[in-house]
Protein backbone atom coordinates (compact mmCIF):
# COMPACT_ATOMS: atom_id res chain seq x y z
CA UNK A 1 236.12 7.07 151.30
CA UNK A 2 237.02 4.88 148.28
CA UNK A 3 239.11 1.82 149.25
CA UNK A 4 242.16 0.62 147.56
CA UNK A 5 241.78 -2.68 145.93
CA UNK A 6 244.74 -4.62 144.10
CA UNK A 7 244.38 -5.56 140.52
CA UNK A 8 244.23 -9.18 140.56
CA UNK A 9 245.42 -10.00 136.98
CA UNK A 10 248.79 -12.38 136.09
CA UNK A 11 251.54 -12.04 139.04
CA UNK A 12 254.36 -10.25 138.00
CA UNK A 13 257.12 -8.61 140.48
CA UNK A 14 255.94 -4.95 139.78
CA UNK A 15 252.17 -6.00 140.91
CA UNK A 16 253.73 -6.93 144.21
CA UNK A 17 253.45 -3.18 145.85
CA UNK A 18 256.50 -3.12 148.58
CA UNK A 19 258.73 -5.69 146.89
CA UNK A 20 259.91 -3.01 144.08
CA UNK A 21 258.86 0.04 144.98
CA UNK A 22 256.71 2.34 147.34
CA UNK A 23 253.24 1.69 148.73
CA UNK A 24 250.52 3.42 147.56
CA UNK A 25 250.29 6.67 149.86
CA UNK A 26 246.64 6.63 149.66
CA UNK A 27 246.11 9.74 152.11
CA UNK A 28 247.50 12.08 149.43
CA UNK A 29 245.83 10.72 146.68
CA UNK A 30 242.81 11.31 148.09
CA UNK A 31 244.10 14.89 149.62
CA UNK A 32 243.88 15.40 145.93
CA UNK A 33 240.51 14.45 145.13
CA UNK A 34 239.39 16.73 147.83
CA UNK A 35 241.73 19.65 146.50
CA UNK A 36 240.00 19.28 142.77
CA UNK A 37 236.58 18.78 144.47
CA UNK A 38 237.34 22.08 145.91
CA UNK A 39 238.30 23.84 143.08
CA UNK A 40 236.29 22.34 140.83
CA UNK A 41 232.44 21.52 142.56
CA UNK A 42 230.63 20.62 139.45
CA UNK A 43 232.66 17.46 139.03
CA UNK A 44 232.53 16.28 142.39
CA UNK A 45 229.72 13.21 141.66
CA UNK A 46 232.09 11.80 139.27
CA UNK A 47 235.47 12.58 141.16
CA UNK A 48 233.95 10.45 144.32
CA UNK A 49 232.23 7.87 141.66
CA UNK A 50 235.99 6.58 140.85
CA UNK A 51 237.27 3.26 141.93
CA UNK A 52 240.95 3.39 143.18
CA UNK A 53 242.81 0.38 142.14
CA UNK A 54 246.40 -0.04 143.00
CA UNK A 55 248.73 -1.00 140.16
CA UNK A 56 252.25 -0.52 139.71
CA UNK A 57 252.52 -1.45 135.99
CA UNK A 58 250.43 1.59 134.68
CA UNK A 59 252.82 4.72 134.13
CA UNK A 60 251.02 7.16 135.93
CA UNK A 61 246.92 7.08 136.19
CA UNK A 62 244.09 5.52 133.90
CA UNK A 63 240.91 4.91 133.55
CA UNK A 64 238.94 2.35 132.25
CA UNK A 65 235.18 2.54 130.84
CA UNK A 66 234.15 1.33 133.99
CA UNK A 67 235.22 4.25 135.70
CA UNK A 68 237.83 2.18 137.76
CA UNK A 69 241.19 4.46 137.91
CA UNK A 70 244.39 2.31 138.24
CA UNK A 71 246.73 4.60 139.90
CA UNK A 72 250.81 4.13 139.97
CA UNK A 73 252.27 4.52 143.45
CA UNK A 74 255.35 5.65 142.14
CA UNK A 75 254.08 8.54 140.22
CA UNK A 76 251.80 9.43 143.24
CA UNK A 77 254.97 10.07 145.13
CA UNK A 78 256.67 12.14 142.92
CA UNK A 79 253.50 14.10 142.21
CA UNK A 80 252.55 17.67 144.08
CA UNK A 81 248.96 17.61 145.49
CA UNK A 82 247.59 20.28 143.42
CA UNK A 83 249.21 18.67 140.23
CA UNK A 84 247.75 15.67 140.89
CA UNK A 85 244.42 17.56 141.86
CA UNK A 86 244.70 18.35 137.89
CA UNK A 87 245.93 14.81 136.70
CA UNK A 88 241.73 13.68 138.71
CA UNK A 89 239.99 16.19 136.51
CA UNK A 90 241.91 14.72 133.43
CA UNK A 91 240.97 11.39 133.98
CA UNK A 92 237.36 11.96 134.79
CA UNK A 93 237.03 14.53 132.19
CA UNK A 94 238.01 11.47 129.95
CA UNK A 95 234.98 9.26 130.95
CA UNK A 96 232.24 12.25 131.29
CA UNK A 97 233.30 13.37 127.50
CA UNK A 98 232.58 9.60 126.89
CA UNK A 99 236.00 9.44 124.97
CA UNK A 100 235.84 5.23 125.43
CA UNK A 101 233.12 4.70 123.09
CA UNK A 102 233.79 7.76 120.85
CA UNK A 103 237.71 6.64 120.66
CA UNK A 104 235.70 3.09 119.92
CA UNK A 105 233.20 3.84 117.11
CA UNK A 106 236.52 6.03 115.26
CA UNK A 107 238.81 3.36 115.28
CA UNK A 108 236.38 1.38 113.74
CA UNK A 109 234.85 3.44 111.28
CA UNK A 110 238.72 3.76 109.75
CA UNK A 111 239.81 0.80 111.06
CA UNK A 112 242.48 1.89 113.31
CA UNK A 113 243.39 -0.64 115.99
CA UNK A 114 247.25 -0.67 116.38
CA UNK A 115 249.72 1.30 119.34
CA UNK A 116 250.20 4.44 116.88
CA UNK A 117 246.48 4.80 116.13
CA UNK A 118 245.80 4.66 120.05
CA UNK A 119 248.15 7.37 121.32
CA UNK A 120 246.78 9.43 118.29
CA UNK A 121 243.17 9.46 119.70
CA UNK A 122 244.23 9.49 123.11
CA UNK A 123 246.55 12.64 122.80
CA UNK A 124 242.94 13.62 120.71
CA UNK A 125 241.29 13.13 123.98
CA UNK A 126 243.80 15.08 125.78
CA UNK A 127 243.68 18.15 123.39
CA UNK A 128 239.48 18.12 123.64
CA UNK A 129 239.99 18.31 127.12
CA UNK A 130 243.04 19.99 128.39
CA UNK A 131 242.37 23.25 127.11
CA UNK A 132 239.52 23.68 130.05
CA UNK A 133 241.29 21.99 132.96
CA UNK A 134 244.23 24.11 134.28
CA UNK A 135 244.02 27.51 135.85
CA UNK A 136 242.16 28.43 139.11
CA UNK A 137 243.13 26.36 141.34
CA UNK A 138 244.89 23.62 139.37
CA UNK A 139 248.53 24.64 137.73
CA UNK A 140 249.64 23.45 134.86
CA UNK A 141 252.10 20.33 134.92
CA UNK A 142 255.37 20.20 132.32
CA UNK A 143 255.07 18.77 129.47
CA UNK A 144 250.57 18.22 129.02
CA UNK A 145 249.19 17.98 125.63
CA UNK A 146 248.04 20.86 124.34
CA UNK A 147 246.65 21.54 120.99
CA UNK A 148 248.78 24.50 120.67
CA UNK A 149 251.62 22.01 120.36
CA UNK A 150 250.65 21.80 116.62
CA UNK A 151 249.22 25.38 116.03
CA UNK A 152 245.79 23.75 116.72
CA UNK A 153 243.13 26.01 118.18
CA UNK A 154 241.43 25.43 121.43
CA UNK A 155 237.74 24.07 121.92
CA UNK A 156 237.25 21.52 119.21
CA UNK A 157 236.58 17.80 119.94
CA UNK A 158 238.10 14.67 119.56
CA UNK A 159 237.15 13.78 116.12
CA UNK A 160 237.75 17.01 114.99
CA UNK A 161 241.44 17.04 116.01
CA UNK A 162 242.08 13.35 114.48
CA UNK A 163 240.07 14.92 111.17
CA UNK A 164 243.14 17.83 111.35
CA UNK A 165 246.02 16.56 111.84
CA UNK A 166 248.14 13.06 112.17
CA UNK A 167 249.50 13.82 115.41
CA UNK A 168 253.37 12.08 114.12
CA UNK A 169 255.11 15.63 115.30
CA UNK A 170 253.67 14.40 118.91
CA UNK A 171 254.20 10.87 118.83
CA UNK A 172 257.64 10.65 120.33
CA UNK A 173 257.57 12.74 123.05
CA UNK A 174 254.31 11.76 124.03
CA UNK A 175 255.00 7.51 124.21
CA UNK A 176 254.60 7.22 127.10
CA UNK A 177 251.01 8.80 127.31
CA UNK A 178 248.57 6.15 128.56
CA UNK A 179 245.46 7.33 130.07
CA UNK A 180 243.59 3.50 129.25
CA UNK A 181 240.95 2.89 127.48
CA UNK A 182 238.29 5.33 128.98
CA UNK A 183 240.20 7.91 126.95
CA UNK A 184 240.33 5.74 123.54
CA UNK A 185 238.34 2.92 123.84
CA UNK A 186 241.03 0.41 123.15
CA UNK A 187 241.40 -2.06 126.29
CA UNK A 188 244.67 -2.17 128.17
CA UNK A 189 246.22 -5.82 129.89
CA UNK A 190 246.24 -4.60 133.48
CA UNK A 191 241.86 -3.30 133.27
CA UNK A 192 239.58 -5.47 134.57
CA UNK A 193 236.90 -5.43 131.93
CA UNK A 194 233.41 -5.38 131.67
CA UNK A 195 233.13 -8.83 134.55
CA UNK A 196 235.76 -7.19 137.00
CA UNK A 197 234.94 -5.85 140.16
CA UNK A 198 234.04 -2.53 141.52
CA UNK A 199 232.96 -1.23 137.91
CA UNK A 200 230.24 0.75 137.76
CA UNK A 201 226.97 -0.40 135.30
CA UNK A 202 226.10 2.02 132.35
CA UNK A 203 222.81 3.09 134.04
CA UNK A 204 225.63 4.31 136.99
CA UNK A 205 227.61 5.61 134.80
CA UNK A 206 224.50 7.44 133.24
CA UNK A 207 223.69 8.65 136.31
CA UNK A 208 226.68 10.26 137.26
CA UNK A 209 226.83 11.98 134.18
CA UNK A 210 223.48 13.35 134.63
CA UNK A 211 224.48 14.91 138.32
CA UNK A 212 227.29 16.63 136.97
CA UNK A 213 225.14 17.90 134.09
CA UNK A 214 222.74 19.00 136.38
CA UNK A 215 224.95 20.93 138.58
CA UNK A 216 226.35 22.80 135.55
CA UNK A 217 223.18 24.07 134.48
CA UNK A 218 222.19 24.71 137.99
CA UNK A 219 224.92 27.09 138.83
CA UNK A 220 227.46 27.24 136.19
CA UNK A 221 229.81 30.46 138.18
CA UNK A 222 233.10 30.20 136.18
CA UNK A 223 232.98 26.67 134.27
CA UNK A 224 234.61 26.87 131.24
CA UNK A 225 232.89 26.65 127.68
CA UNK A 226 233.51 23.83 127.02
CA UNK A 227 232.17 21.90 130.34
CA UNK A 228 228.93 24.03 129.27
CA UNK A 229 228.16 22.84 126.35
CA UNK A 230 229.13 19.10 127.19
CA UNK A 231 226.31 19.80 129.89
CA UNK A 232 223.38 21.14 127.45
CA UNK A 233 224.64 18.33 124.92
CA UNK A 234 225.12 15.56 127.30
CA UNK A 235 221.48 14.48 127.88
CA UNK A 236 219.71 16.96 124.64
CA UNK A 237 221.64 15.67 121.84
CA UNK A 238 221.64 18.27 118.82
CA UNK A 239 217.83 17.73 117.53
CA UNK A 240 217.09 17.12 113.84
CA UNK A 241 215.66 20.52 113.30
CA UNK A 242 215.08 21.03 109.74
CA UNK A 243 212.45 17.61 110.45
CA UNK A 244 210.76 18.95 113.36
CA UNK A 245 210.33 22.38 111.55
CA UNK A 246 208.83 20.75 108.84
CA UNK A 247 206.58 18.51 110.82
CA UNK A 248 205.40 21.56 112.97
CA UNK A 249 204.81 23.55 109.73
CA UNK A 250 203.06 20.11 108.41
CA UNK A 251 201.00 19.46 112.14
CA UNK A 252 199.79 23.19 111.45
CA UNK A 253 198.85 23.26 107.72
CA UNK A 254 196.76 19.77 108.21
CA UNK A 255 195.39 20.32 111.59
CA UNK A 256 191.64 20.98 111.75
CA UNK A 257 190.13 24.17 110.97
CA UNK A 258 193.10 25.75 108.95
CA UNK A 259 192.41 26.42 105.52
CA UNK A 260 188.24 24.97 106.40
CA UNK A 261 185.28 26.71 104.87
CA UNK A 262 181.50 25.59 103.98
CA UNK A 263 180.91 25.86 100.67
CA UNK A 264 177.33 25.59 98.98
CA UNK A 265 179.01 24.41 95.67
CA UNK A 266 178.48 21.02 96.62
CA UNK A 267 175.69 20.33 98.50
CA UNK A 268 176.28 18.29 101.85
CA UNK A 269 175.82 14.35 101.67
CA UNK A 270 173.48 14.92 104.92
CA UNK A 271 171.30 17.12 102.97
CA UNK A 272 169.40 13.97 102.08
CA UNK A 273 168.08 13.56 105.17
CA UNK A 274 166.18 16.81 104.48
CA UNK A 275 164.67 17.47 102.08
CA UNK A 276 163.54 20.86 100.39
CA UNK A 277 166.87 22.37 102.66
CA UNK A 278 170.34 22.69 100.65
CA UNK A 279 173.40 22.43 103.41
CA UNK A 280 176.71 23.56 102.56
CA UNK A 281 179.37 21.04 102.39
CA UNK A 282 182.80 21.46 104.35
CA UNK A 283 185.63 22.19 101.77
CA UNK A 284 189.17 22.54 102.42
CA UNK A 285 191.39 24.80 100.74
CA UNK A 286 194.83 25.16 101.01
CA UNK A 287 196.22 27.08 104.13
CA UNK A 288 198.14 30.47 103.94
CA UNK A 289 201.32 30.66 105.32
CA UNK A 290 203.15 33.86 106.81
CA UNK A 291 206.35 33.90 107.70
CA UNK A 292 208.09 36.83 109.76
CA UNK A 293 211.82 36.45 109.15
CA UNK A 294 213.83 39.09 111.77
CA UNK A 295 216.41 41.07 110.15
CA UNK A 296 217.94 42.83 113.00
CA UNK A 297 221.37 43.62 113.34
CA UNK A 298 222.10 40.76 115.73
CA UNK A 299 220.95 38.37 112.69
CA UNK A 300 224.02 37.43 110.63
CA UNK A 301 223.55 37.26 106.73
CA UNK A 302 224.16 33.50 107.36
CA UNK A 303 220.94 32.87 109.24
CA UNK A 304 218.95 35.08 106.94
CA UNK A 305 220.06 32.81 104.21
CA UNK A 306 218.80 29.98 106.20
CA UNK A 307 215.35 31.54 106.69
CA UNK A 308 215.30 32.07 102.87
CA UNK A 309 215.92 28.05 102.50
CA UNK A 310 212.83 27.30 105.09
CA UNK A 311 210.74 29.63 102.82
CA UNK A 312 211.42 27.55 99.96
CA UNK A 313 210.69 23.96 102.12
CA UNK A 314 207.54 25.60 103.45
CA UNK A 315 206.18 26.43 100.04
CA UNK A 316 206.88 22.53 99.19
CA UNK A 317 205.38 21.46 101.93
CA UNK A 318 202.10 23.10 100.72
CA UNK A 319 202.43 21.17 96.98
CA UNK A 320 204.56 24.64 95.76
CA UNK A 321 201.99 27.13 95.95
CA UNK A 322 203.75 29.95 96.38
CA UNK A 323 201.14 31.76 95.99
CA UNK A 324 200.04 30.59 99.40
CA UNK A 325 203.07 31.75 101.33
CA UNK A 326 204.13 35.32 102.01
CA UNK A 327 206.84 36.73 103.46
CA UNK A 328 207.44 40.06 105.93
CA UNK A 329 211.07 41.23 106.79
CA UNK A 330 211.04 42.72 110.34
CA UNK A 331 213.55 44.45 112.62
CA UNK A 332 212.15 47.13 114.80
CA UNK A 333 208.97 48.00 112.00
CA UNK A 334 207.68 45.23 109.73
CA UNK A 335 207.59 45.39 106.06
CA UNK A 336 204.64 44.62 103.58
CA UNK A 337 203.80 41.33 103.24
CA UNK A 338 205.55 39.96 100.02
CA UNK A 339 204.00 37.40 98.26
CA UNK A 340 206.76 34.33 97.40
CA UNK A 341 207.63 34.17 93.97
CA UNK A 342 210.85 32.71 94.09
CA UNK A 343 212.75 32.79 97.88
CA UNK A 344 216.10 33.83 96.24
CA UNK A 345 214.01 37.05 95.06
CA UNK A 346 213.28 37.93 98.51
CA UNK A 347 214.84 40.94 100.02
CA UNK A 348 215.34 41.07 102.89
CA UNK A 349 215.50 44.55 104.29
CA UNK A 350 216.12 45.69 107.86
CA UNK A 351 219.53 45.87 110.34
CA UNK A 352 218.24 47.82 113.38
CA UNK A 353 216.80 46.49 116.36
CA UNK A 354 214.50 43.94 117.20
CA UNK A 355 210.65 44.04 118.13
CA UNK A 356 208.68 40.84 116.63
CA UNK A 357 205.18 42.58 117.63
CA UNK A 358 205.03 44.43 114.21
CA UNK A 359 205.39 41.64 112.42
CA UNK A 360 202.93 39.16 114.10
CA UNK A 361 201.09 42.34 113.58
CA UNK A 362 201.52 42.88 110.01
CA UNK A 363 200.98 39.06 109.55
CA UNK A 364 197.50 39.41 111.23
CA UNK A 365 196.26 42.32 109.65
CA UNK A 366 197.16 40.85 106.13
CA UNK A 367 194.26 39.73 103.65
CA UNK A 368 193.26 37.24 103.18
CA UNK A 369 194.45 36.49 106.72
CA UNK A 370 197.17 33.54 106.96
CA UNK A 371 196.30 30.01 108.95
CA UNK A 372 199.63 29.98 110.01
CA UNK A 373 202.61 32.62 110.73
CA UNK A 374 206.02 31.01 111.22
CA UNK A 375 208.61 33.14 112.97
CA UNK A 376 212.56 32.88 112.37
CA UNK A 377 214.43 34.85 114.82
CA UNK A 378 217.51 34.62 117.25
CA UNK A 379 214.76 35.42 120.39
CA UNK A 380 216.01 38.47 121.48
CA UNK A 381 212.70 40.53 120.81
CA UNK A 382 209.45 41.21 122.67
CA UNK A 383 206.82 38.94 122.16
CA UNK A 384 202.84 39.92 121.61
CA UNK A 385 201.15 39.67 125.19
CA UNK A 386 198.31 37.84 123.32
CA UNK A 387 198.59 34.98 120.97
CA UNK A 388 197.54 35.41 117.36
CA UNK A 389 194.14 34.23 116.27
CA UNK A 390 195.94 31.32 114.03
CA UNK A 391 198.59 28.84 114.35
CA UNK A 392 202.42 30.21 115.33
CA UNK A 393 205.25 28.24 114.68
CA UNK A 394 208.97 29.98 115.77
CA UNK A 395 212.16 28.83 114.45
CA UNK A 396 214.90 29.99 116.74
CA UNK A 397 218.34 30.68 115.94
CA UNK A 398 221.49 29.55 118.83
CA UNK A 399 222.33 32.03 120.51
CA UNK A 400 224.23 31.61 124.07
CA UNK A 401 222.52 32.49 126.93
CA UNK A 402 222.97 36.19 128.92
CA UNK A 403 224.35 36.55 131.58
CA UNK A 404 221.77 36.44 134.84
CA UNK A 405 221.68 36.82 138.10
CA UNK A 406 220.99 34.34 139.67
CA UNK A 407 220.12 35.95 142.78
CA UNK A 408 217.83 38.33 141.32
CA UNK A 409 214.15 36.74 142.01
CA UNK A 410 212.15 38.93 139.29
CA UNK A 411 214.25 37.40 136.40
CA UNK A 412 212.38 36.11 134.01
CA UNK A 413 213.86 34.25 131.26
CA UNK A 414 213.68 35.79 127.13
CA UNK A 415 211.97 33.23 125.80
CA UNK A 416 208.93 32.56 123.55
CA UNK A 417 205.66 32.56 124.54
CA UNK A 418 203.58 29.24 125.69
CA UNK A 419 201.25 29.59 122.96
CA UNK A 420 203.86 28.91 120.37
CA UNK A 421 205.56 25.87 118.86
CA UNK A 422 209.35 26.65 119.50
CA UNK A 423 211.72 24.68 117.17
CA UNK A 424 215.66 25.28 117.80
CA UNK A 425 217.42 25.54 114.64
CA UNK A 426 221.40 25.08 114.04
C-alpha cells in the first residue's frame, strides 16, 4: 500500500491536518483505488504508481508531473467511494494523456502563462478526458466538465478544444477547478517539484505508461475509444508516411537488379582482358512501376484521391517518366493496365468488393513486365499465396481493427503478406 506523506512546504494552519479540520481517512481513499482498479483493470499500473500526499490547501485532488497526487482530507470525507473511484481515473488519466507537457509546450507556443489561461487548458484536459471516464462502474459526479457544456463534440484532444473555443462561458463556474500541473503543465505552490520526494523519474513514468499500453492492446474488452487509440499512439507516434512511401518506392527503383540488363552496345571495360571476345556491358534503364490502386466499395473517394497524388510522386520519383508508370484500378476484377499520362486523367473505375489477386495478377502478366508493383488498399482483400517475381510495395489505408475473438485459436490476423513492404498511410 502507498503511504501517506505530508507536504513539507511553508507552515501554514491549514497544512497542520487535525488543528482545522479532519484527518486524512486514508482507508477510504484507498477503498477507492481498489473500486476503480476493479472497474477499470487496464489502468491499474498507473492507479498503484501514485504517490499519496496529504495536503489540506489543495481543493480537492491533483497531480503533479511527478505523478505525486496531493489529496484534500476534507473533500475525501464528503466524497462517496465510487465517486471518488471516478475522481482516481481523472487524475491519472491526466498524467497518462501526458497533459503536463502538452498543457506546457501550448502555453508557450502562444504565450499563455496567467490564472485564466490555466483553467482554460485544464478544463481542456478535462473535456479530452471526461468523455471516456464515467459509466460502468463509475457514476457521474454533479457538476464535471463536459464538452457538451459548450455544444462541443466528444473525442477530440486538448489542443483541439483550446483551437475551438475560449472556454469564458465556463470560467466562472468552473474557478475552482484545480487538478495541478499534471493536467496543464503550469506548477502549483503546494507540489514538490522536480527535487521533491517520492516522484517518480521519466524512465518510471515511461514505464508505467508502457504497462498500461500494453494491457490495452492485450485485451482491450470494453475500453473506450479513446483509451484505444492513446494506447496504439502512446509508444507508435503517427509515422511520416508520405517519406517512408517514397523511400520504399526509392529503396525499390535503385536496388540491384531492377531496371538491369547487359547490353552489347558498349562493350564491357573487362573485355580487354580478352581479346578477340566482345562482353556485354551492364546497363541500367529506368525501372517500371505498377501500381494497383483498390477501388472497392469500402474505399472512400477521399483515399482514391490520395492514391491518385502517390501516382503523381511516384512518377517524380523516377525523373517524370510517366511513361514508366502504369496504373490498374481493381475491386473484385482488375482493369487494363493504363499507362500514366497525367494522374488527374486516371479513372478510376470499380465499387464492388475486394480481391487484390487480380491485380497483382494483371500487374504481372503486363508487358514489358514492371520492376516494381505498389499496392494502395484499406487491407481488407486476399492476398496472392506466392509473392510476385518483382519488388511489392503496399500502401495501406487506417482502418480500425475487427472485432476478434480472442479465444478463438485459428484466428489469424488480415494482414499483408511477409514478402511485402507495408507502409501505413493517414
Amino acid at each position: 500500500m502507498t503511504e501517506t506523506t505530508t507536504h513539507p512546504g511553508p507552515a501554514s494552519p491549514a497544512r497542520h491536518a487535525g488543528e482545522h479540520g479532519p484527518r486524512l481517512d486514508m482507508e477510504k481513499l484507498l477503498a477507492a483505488r481498489l473500486h476503480a482498479v476493479k472497474v477499470r483493470p487496464y489502468l491499474a499500473d498507473a492507479l498503484f504508481a501514485l504517490h499519496v500526499i496529504e495536503d489540506p490547501s489543495v481543493p480537492t485532488m491533483a497531480v503533479d508531473a511527478y505523478w505525486r497526487c496531493y489529496v484534500s482530507p476534507a473533500f475525501v470525507a464528503r466524497m462517496p467511494v465510487d465517486e471518488l473511484a471516478g475522481v482516481w481515473v481523472h487524475e491519472v488519466s491526466h498524467l497518462l494523456r501526458d497533459h503536463h507537457r502538452r498543457g506546457e509546450r501550448h502555453a508557450n507556443a502562444h504565450g499563455e502563462h496567467g490564472p485564466g489561461e490555466r483553467l482554460r487548458r485544464n478544463i481542456a484536459a478535462d473535456f479530452e478526458i471526461n468523455d471516456d471516464i464515467y459509466g460502468d462502474g463509475l457514476p457521474q459526479p454533479t457538476g464535471v466538465a463536459l464538452p457538451s457544456m459548450l455544444n462541443l463534440p466528444n473525442g477530440l484532444l486538448m489542443e483541439e478544444y483550446l483551437h475551438m473555443s475560449s472556454m469564458s462561458g465556463l470560467a466562472a463556474d468552473l474557478a475552482w477547478l484545480d487538478c495541478g500541473s499534471g493536467a496543464d503543465g503550469h506548477e502549483r505552490p503546494w507540489e514538490l517539484g522536480a527535487e521533491g520526494a517520492e516522484g517518480l523519474s521519466r524512465q518510471e513514468r515511461d514505464r508505467v505508461r508502457f504497462r498500461v499500453a500494453e494491457a490495452l492492446k492485450g485485451r482491450p474488452g470494453n475500453a473506450p475509444k479513446g483509451w484505444r487509440r492513446w494506447a496504439d499512439e502512446a509508444f507508435h507516434p503517427p509515422q511520416p508516411w508520405r517519406q517512408l512511401l517514397g523511400a520504399a518506392i526509392r529503396s525499390a527503383v535503385g536496388a540491384p537488379g531492377a531496371g538491369e540488363n547487359h547490353s552489347y552496345r558498349r562493350p564491357s571495360r573487362r573485355a580487354a582482358s580478352l581479346p578477340g571476345v566482345v562482353l556485354p556491358s551492364l546497363r541500367r534503364t529506368p525501372p517500371r512501376v505498377c501500381v494497383v490502386i483498390d477501388t472497392s466499395a469500402s474505399v472512400s473517394d477521399a483515399e482514391l484521391g490520395a492514391a491518385l497524388l502517390e501516382v503523381t510522386a511516384i512518377s517524380r520519383a523516377l525523373a517524370g517518366r510517366r511513361d514508366l508508370v502504369s496504373v490498374i484500378s481493381c475491386d473484385a476484377a482488375a482493369g487494363i493496365a493504363v499507362p500514366l499520362c497525367r494522374a488527374e486523367g486516371v479513372t478510376l473505375t470499380g465499387g464492388g468488393g475486394t480481391d487484390l489477386r487480380s491485380g497483382f495478377a494483371r500487374a504481372v502478366a503486363a508487358r514489358p513486365r514492371p520492376d516494381v508493383i505498389v499496392a494502395l488498399t484499406d487491407g481488407q482483400t486476399p492476398w496472392p499465396s506466392a509473392p510476385p517475381p518483382c519488388r511489392t510495395i503496399v500502401g495501406l489505408f487506417p482502418r480500425p481493427p475487427r472485432a476478434v475473438d480472442e479465444t478463438d485459436p485459428d484466428y489469424e490476423p488480415d494482414v499483408p503478406p511477409a514478402w511485402a513492404h507495408v507502409v501505413d498511410i493517414g
